[in-house]
PDB file of N, CA and C in Angstrom:
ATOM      1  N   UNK A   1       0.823  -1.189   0.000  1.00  0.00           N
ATOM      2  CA  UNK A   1       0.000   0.000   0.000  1.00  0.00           C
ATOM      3  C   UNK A   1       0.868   1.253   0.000  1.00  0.00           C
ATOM      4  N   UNK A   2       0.176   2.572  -0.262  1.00  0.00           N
ATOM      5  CA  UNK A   2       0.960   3.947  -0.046  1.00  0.00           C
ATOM      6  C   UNK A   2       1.462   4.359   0.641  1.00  0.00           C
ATOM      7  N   UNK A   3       2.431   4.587   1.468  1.00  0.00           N
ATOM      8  CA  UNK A   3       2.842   4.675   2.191  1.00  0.00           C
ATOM      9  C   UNK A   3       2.284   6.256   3.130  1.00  0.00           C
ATOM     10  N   UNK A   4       1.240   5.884   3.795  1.00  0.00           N
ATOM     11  CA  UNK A   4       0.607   7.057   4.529  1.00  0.00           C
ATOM     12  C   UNK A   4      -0.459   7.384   3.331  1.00  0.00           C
ATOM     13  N   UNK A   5      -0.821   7.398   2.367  1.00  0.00           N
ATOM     14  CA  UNK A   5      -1.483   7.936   1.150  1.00  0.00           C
ATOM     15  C   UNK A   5      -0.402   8.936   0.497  1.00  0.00           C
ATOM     16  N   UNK A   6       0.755   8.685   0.565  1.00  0.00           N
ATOM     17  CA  UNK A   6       1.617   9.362  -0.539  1.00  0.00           C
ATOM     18  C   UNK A   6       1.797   8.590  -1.702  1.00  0.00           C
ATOM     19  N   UNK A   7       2.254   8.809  -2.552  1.00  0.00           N
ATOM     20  CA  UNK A   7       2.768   8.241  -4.575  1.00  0.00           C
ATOM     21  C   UNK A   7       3.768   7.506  -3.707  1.00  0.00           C
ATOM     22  N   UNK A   8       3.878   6.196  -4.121  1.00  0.00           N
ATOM     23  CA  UNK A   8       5.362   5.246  -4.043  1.00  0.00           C
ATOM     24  C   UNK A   8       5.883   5.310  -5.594  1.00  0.00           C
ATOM     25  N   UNK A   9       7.016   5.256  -5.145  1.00  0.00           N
ATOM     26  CA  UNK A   9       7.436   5.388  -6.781  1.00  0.00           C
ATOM     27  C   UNK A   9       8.706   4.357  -6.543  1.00  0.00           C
ATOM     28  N   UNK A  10       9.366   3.607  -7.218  1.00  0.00           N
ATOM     29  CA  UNK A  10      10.769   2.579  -7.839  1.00  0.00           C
ATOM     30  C   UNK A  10      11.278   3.287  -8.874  1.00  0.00           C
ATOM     31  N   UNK A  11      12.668   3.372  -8.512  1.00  0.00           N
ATOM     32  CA  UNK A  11      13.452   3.616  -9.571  1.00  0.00           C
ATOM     33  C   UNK A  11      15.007   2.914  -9.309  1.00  0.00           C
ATOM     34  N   UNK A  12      15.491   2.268 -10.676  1.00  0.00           N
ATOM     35  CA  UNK A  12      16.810   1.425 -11.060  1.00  0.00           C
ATOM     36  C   UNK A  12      18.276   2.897 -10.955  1.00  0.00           C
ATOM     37  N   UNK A  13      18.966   2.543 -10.249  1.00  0.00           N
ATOM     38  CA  UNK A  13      20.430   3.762 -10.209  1.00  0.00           C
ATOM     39  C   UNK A  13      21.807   2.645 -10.968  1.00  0.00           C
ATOM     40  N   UNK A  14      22.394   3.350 -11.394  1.00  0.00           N
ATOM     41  CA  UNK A  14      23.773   2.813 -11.953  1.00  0.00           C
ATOM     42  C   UNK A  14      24.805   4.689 -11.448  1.00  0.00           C
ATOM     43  N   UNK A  15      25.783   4.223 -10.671  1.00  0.00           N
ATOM     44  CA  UNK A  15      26.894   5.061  -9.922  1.00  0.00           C
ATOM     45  C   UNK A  15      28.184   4.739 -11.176  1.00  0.00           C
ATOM     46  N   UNK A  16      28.602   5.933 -12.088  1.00  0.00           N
ATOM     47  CA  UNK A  16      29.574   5.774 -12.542  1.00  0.00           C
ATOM     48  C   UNK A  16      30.566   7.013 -11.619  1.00  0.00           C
ATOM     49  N   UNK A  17      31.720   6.310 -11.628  1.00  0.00           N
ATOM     50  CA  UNK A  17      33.185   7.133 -11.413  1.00  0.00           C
ATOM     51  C   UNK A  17      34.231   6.305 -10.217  1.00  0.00           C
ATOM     52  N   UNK A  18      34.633   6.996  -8.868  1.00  0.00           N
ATOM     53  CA  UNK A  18      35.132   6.324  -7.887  1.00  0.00           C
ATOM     54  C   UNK A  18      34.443   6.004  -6.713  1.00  0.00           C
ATOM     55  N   UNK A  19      33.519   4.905  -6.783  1.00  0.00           N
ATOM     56  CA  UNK A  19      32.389   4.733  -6.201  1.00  0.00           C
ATOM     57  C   UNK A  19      32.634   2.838  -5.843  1.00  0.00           C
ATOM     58  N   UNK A  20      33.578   2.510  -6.303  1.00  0.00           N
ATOM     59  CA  UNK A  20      33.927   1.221  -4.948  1.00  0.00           C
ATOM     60  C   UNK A  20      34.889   1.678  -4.326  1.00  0.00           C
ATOM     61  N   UNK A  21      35.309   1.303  -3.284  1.00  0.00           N
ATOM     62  CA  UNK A  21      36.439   1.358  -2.154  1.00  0.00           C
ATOM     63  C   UNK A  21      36.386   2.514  -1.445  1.00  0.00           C
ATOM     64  N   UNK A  22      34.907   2.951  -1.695  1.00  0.00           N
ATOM     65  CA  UNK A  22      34.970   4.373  -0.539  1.00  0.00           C
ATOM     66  C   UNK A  22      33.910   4.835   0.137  1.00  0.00           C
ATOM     67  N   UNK A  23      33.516   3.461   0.274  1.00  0.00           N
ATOM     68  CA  UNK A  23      32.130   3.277   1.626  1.00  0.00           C
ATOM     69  C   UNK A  23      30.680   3.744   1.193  1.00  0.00           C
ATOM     70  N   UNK A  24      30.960   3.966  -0.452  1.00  0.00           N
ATOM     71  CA  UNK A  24      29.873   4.233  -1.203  1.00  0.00           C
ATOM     72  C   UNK A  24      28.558   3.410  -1.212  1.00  0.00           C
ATOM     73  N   UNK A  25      28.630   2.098  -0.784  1.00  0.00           N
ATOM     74  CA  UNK A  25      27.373   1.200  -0.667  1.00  0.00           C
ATOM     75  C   UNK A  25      26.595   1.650   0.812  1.00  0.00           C
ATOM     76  N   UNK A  26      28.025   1.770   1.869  1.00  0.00           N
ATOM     77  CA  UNK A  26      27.614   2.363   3.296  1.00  0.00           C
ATOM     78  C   UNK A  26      26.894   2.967   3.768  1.00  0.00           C
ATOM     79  N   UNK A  27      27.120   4.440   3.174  1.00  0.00           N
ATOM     80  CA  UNK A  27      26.633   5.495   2.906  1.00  0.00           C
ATOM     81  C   UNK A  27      25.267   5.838   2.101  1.00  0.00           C
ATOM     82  N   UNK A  28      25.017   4.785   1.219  1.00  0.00           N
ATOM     83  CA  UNK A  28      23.652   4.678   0.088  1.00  0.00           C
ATOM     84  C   UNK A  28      22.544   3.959   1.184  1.00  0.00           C
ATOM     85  N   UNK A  29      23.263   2.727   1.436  1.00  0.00           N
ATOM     86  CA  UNK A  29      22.479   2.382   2.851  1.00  0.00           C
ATOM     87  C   UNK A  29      21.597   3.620   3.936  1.00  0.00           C
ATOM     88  N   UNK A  30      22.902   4.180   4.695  1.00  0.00           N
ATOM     89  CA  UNK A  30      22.378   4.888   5.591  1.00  0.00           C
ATOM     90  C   UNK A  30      21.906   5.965   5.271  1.00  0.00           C
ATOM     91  N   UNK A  31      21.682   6.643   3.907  1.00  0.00           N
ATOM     92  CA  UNK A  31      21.095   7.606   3.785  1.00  0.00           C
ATOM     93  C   UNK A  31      19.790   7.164   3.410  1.00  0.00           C
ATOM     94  N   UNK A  32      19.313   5.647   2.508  1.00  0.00           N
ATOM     95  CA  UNK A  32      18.051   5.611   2.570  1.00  0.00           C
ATOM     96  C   UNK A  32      17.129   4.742   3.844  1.00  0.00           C
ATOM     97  N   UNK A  33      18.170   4.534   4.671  1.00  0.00           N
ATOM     98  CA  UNK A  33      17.210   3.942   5.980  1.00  0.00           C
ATOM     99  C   UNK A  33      17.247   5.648   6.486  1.00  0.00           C
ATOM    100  N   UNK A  34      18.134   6.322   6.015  1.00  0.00           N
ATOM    101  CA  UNK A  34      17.419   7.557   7.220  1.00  0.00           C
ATOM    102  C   UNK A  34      16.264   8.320   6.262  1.00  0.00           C
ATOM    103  N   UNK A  35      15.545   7.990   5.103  1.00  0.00           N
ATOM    104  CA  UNK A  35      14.502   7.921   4.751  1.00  0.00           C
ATOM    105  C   UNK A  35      13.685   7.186   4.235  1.00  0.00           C
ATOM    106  N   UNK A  36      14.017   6.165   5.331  1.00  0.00           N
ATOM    107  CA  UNK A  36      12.934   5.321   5.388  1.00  0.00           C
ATOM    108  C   UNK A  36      12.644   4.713   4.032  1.00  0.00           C
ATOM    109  N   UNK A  37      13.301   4.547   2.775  1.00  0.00           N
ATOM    110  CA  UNK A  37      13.272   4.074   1.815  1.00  0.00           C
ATOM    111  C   UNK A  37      13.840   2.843   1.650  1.00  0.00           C
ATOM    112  N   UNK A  38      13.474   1.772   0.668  1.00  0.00           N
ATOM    113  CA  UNK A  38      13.463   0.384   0.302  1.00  0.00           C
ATOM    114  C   UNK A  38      14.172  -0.320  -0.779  1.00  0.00           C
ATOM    115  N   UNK A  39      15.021  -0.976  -0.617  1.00  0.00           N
ATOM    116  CA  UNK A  39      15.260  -1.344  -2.121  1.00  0.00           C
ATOM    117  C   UNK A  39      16.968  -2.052  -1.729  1.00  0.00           C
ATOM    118  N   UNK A  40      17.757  -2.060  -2.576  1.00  0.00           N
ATOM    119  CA  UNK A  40      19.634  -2.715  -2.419  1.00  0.00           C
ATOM    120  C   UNK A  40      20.143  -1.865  -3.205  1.00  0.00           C
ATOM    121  N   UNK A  41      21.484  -2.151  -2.582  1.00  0.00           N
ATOM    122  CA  UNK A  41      22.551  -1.726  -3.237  1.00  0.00           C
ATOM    123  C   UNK A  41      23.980  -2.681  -3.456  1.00  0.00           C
ATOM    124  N   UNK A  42      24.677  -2.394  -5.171  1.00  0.00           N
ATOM    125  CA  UNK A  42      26.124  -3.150  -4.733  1.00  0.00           C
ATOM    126  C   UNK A  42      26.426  -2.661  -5.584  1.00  0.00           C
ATOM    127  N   UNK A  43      27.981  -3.599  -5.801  1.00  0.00           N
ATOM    128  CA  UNK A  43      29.087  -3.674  -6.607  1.00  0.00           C
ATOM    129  C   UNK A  43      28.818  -3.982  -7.907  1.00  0.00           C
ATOM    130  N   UNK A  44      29.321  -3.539  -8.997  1.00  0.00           N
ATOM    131  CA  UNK A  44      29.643  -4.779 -10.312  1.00  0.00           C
ATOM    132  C   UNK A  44      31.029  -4.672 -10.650  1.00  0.00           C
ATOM    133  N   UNK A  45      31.141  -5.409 -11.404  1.00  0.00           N
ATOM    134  CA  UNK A  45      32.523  -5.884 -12.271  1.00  0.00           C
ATOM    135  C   UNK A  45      32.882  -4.666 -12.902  1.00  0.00           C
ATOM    136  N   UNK A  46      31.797  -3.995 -13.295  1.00  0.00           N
ATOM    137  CA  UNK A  46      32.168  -2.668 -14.347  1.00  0.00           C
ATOM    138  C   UNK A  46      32.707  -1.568 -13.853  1.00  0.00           C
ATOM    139  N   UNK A  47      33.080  -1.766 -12.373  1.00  0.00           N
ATOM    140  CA  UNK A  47      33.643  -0.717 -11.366  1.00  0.00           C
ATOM    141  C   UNK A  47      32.447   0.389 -10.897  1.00  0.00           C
ATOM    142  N   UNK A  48      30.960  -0.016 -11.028  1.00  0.00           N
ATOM    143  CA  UNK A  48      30.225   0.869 -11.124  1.00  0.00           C
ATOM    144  C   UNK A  48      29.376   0.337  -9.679  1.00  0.00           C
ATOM    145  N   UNK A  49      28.387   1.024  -9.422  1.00  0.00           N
ATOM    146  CA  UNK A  49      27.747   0.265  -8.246  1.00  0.00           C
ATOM    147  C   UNK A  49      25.914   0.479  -8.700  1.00  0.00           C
ATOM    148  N   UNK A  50      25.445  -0.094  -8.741  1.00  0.00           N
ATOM    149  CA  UNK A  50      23.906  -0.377  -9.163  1.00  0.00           C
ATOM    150  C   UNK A  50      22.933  -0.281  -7.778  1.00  0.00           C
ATOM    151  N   UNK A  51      21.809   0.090  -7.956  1.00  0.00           N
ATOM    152  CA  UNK A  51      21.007  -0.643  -7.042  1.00  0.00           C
ATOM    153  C   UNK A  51      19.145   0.028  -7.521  1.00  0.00           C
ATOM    154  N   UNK A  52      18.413  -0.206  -6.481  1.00  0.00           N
ATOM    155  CA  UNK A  52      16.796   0.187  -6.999  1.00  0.00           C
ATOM    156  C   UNK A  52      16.704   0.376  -5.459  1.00  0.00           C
ATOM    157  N   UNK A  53      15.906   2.223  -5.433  1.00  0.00           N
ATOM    158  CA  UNK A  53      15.170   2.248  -4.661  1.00  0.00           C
ATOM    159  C   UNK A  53      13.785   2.536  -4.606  1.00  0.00           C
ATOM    160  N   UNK A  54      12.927   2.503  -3.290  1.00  0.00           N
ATOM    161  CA  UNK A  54      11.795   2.350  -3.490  1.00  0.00           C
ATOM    162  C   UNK A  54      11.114   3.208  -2.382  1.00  0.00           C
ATOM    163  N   UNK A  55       9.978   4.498  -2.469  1.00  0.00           N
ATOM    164  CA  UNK A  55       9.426   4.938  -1.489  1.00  0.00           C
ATOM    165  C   UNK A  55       8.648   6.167  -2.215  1.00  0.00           C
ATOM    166  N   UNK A  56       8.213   6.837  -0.705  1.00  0.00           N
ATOM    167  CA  UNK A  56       7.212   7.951  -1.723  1.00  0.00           C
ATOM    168  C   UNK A  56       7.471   8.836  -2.012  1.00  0.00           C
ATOM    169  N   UNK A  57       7.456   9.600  -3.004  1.00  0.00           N
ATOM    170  CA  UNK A  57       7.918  10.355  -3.836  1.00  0.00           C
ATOM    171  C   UNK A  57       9.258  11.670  -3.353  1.00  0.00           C
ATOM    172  N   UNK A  58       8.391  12.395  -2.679  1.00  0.00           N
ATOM    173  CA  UNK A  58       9.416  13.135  -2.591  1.00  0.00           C
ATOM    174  C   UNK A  58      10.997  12.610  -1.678  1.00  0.00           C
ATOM    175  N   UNK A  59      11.130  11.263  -0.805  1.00  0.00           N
ATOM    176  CA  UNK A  59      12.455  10.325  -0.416  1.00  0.00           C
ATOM    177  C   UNK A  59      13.034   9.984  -1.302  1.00  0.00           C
ATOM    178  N   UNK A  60      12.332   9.823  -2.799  1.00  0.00           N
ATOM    179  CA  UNK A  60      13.182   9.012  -3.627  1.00  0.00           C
ATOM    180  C   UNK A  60      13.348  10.156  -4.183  1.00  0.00           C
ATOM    181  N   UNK A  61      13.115  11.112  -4.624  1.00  0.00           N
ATOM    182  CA  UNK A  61      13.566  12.331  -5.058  1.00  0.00           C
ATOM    183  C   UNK A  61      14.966  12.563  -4.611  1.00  0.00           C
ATOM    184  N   UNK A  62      15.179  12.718  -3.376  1.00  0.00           N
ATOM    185  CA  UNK A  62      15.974  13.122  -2.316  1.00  0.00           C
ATOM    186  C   UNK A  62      16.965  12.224  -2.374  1.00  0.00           C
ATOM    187  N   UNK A  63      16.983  11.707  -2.258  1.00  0.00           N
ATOM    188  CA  UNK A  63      17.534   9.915  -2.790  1.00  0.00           C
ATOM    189  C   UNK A  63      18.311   9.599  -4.233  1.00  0.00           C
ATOM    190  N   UNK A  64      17.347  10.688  -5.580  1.00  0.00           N
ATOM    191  CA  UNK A  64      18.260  10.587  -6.419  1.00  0.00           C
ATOM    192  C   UNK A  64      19.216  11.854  -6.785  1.00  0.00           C
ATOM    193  N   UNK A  65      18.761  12.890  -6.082  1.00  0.00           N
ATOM    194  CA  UNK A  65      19.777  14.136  -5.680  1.00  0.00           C
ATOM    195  C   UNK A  65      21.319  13.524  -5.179  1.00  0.00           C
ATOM    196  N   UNK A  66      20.812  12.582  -4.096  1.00  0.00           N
ATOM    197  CA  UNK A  66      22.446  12.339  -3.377  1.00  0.00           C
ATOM    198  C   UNK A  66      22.841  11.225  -4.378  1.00  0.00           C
ATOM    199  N   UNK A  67      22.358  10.111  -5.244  1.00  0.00           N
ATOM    200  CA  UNK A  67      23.097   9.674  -5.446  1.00  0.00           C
ATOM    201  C   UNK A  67      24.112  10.320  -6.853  1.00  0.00           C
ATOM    202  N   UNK A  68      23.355  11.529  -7.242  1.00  0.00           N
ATOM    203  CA  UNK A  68      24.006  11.922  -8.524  1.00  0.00           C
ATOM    204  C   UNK A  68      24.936  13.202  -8.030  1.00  0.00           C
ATOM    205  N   UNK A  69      24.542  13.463  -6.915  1.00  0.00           N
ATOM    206  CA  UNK A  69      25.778  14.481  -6.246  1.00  0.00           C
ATOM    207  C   UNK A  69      26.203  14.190  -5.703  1.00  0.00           C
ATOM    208  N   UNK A  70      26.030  13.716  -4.740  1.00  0.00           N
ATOM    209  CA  UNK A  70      26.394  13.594  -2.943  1.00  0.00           C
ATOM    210  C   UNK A  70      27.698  12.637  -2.822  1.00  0.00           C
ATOM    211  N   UNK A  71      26.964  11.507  -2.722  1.00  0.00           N
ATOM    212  CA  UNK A  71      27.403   9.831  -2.216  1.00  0.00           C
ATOM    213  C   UNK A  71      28.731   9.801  -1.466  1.00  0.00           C
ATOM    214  N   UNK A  72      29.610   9.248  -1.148  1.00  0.00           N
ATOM    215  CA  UNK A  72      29.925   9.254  -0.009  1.00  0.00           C
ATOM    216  C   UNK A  72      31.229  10.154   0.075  1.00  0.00           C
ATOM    217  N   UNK A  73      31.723  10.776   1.089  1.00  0.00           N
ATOM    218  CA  UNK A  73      32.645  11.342   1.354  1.00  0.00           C
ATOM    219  C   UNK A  73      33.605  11.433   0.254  1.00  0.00           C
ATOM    220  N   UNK A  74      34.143  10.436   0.316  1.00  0.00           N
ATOM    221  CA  UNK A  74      35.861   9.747  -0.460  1.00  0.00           C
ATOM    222  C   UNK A  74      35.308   9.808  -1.956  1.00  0.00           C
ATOM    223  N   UNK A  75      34.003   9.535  -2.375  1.00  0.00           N
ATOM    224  CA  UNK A  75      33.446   9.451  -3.841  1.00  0.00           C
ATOM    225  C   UNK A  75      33.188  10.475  -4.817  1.00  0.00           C
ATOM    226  N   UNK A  76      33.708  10.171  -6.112  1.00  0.00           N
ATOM    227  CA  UNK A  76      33.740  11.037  -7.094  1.00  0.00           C
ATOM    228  C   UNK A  76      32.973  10.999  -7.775  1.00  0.00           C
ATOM    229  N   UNK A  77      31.656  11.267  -8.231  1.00  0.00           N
ATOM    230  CA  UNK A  77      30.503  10.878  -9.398  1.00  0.00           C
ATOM    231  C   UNK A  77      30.958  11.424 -10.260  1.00  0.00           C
ATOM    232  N   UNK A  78      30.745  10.633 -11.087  1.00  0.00           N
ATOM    233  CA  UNK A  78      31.387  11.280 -12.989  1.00  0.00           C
ATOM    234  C   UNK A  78      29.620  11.077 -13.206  1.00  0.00           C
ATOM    235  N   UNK A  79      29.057  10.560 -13.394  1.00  0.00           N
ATOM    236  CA  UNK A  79      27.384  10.819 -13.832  1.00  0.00           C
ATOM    237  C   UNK A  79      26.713   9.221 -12.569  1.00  0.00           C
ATOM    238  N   UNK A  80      25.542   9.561 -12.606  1.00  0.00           N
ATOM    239  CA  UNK A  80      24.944   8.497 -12.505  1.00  0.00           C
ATOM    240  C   UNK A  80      23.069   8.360 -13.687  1.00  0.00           C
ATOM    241  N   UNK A  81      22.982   7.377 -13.561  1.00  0.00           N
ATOM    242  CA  UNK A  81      21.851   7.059 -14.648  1.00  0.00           C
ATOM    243  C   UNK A  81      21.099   6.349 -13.806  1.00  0.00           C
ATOM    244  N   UNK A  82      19.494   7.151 -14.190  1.00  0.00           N
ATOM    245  CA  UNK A  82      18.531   6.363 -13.887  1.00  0.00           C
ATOM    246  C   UNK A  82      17.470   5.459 -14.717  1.00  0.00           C
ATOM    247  N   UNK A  83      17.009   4.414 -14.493  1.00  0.00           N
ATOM    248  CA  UNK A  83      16.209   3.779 -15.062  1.00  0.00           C
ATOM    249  C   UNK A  83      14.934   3.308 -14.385  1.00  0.00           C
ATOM    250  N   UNK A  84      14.045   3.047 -15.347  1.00  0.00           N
ATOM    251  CA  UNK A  84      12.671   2.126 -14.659  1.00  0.00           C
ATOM    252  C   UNK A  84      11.847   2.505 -13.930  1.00  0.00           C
ATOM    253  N   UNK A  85      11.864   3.908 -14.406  1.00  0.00           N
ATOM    254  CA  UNK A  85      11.032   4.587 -13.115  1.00  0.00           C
ATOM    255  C   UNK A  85       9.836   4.600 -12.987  1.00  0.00           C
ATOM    256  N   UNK A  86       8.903   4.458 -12.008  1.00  0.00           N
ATOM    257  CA  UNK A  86       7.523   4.097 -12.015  1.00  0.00           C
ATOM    258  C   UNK A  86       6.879   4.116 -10.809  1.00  0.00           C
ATOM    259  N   UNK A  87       5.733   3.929 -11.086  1.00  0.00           N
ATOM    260  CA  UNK A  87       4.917   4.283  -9.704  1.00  0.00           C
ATOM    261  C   UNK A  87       4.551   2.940  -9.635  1.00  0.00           C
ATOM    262  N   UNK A  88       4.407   2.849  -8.142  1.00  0.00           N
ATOM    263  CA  UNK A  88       4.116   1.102  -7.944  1.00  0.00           C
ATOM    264  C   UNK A  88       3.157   1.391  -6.490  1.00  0.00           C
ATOM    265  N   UNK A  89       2.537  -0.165  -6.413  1.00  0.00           N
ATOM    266  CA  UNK A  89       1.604   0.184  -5.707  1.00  0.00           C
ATOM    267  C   UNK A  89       1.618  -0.299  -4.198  1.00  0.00           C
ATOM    268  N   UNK A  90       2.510  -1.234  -4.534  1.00  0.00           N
ATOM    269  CA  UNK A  90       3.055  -1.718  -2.736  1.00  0.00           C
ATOM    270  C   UNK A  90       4.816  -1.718  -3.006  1.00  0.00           C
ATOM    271  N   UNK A  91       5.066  -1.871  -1.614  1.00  0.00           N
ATOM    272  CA  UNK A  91       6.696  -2.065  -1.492  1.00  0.00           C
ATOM    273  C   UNK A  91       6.795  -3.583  -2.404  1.00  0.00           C
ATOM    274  N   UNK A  92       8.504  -3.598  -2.531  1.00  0.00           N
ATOM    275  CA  UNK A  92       8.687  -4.897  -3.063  1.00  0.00           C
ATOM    276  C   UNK A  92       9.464  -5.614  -2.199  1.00  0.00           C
ATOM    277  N   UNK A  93      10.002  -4.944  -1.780  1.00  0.00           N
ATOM    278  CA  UNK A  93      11.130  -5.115  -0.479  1.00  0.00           C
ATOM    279  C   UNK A  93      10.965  -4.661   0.930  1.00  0.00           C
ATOM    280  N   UNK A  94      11.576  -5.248   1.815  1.00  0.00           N
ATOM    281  CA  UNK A  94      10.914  -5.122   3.192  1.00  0.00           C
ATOM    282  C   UNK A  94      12.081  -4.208   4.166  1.00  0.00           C
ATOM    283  N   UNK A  95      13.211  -3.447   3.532  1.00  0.00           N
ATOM    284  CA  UNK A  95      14.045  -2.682   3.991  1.00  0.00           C
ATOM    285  C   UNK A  95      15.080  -2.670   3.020  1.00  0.00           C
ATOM    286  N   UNK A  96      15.751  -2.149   3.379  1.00  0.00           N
ATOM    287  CA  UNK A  96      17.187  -1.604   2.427  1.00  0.00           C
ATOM    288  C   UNK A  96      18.571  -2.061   2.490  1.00  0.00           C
ATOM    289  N   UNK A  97      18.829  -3.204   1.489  1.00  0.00           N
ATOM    290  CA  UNK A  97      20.206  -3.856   2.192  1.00  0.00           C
ATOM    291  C   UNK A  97      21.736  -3.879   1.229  1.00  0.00           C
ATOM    292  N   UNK A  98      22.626  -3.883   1.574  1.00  0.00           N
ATOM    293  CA  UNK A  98      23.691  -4.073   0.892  1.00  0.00           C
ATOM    294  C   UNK A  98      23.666  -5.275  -0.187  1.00  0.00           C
ATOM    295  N   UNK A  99      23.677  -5.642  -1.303  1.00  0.00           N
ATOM    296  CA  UNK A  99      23.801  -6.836  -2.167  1.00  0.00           C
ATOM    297  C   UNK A  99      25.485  -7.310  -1.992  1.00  0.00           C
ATOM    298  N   UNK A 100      25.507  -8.453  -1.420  1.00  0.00           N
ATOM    299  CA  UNK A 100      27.393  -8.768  -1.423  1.00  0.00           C
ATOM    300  C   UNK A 100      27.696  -9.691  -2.872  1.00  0.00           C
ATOM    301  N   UNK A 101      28.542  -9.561  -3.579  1.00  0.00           N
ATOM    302  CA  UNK A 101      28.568 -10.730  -4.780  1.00  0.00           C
ATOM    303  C   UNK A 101      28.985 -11.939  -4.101  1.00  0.00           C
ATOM    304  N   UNK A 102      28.404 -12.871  -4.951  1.00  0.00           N
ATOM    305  CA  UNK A 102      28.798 -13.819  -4.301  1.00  0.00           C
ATOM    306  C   UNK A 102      29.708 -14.625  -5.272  1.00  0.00           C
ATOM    307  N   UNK A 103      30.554 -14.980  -4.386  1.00  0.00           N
ATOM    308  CA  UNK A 103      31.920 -15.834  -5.323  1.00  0.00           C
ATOM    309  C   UNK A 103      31.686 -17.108  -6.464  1.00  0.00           C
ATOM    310  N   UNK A 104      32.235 -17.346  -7.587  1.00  0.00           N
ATOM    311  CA  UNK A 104      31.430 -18.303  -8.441  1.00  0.00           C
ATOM    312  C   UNK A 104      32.610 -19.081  -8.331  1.00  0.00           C
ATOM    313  N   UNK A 105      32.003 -20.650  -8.170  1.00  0.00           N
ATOM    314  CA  UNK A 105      32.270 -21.542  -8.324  1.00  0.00           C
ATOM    315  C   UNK A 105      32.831 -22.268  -8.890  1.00  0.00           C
ATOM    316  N   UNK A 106      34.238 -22.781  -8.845  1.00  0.00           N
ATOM    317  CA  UNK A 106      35.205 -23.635  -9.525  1.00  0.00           C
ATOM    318  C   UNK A 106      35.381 -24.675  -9.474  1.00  0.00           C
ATOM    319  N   UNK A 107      35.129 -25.603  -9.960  1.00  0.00           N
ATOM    320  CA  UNK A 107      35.233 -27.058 -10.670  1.00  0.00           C
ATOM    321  C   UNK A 107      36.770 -27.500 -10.742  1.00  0.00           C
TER     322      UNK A 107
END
């Protein structure tokens, strides 16, 4: 449901620049539990860091301000890109968590 009767809205982030090794997932974390917003965050291979958040409108607003300026201390944004954006009608996720990769398997 809406969260209070506000717009929920989802939207997909991709973090380009120096955004692993500088507490950049940390920081994405604690800025959307301190608004109360939903969704993960991680790493990729592409040196970039991805994630989807989720809440009502004006948090995720706020939310995509810091991740295209802000993000963490030590971090340099060269751009970030958004995708998938949409209004949805319940949460999908039940809080906001770090995604860890997980190691693949050798034979």
């Amino acid at each position: 449901m809406a969260d209070r009767g506000r717009k929920l809205l989802s939207v997909s982030f991709e973090v380009y620049g120096k955004v692993q090794g500088v507490f950049f997932r940390k920081n994405t974390k604690e800025t959307a539990d301190k608004h109360r917003l939903r969704g993960w965050v991680k790493n990729t291979d592409r040196g970039t860091v991805t994630g989807e958040v989720q809440g009502p409108e004006e948090d995720v607003s706020v939310m995509m301000n810091w991740l295209q300026n802000t993000g963490s201390p030590k971090s340099k944004i060269e751009k970030c890109e958004f995708s998938d954006k949409k209004t949805i009608e319940k949460y999908h996720f039940t809080g906001f968590e770090i995604v860890r990769k997980t190691k693949k398997k050798t034979r």
